[in-house]
C-alpha atoms as a PDB file:
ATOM      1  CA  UNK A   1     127.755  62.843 118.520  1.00  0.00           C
ATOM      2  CA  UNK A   2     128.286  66.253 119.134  1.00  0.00           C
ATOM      3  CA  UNK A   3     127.837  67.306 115.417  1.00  0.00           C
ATOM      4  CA  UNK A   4     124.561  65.588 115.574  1.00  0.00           C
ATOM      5  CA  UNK A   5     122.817  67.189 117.778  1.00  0.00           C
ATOM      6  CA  UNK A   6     123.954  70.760 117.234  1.00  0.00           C
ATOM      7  CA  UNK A   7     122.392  69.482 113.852  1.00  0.00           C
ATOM      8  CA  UNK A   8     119.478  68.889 115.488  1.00  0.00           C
ATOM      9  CA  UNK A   9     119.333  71.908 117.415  1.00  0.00           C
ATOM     10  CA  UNK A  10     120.258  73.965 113.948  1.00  0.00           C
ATOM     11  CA  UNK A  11     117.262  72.195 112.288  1.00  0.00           C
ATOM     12  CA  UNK A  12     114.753  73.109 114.968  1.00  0.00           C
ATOM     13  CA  UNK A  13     115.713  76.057 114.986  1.00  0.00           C
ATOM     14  CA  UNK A  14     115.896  76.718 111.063  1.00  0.00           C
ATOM     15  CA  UNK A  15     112.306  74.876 110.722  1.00  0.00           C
ATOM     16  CA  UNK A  16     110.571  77.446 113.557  1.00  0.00           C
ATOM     17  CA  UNK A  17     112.307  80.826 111.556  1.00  0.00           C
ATOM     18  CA  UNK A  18     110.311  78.984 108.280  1.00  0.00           C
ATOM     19  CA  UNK A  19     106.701  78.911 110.294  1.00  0.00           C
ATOM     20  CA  UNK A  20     107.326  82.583 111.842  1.00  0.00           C
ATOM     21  CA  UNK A  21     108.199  84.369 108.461  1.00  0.00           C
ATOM     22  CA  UNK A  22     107.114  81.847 105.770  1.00  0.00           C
ATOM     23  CA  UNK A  23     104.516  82.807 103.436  1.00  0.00           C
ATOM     24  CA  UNK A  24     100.892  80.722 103.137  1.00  0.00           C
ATOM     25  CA  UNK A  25     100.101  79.999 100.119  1.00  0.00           C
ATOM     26  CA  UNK A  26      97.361  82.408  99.747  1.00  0.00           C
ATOM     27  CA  UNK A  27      99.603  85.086 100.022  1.00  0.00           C
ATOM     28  CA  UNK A  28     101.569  84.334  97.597  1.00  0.00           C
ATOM     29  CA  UNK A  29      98.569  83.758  94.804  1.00  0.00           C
ATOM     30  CA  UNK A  30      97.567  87.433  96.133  1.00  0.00           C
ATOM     31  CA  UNK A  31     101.241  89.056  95.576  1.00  0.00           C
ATOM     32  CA  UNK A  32     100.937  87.209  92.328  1.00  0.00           C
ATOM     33  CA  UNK A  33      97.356  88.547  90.855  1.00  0.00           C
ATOM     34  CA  UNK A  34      98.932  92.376  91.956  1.00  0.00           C
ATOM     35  CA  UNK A  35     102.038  91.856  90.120  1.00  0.00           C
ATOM     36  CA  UNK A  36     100.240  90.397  86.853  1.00  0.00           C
ATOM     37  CA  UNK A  37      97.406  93.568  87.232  1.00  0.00           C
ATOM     38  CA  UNK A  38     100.136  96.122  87.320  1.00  0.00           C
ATOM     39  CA  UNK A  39     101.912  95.324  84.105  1.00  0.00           C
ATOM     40  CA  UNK A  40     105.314  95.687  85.665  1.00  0.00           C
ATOM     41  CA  UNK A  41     106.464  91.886  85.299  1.00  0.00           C
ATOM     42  CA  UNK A  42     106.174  90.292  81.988  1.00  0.00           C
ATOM     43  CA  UNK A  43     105.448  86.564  82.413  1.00  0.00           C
ATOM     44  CA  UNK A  44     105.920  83.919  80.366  1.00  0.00           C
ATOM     45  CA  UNK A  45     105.960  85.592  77.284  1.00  0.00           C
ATOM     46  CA  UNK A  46     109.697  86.149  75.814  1.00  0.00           C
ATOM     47  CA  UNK A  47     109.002  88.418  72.726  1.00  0.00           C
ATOM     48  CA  UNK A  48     107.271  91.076  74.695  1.00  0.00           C
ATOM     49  CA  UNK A  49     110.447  90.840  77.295  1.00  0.00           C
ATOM     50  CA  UNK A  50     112.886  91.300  74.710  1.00  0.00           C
ATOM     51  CA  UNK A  51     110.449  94.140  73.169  1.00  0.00           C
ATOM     52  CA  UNK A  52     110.299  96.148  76.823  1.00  0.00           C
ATOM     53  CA  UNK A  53     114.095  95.121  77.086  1.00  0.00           C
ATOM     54  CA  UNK A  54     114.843  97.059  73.452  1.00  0.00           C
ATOM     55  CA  UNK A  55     112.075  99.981  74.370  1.00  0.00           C
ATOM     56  CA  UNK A  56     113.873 101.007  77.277  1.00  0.00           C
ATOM     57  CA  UNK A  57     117.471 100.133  77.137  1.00  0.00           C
ATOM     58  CA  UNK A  58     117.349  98.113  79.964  1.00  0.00           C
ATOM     59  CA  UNK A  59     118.609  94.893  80.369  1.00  0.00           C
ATOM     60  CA  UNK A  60     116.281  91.768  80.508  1.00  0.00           C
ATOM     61  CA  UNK A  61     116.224  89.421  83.525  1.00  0.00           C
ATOM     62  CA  UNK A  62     115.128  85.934  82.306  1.00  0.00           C
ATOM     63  CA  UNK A  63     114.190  83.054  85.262  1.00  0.00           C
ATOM     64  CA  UNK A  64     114.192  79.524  84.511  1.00  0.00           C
ATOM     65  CA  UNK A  65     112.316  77.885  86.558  1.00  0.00           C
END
């Protein structure tokens, strides 16, 4: 019983952080069209990855999503 509701109590609290310091979803389909207009991130296109990766001697980070 006691786990249960400090579950509870863990959940409400976990769920409130989310609502404070969650993004909307227009904000993240902003932070995505800067990203993409910068050139920085390559995405979703492997050759020119491994081509930047080659270029600069860096290594490549790949995410599966």
């Amino acid at each position: 019983m006691k786990f249960r509701v400090l579950g509870i109590i863990l959940g409400i609290l976990l769920l409130g952080a989310s609502l404070c310091f969650g993004h909307g979803d227009e904000e993240v389909a902003e932070d995505q069209v800067a990203v993409k207009s910068t050139g920085y991130w390559i995405y979703n296109d492997i050759d020119q990855g491994f081509a930047e990766a080659e270029k600069t001697g860096q290594p490549l980070l790949i995410v599966f999503r």
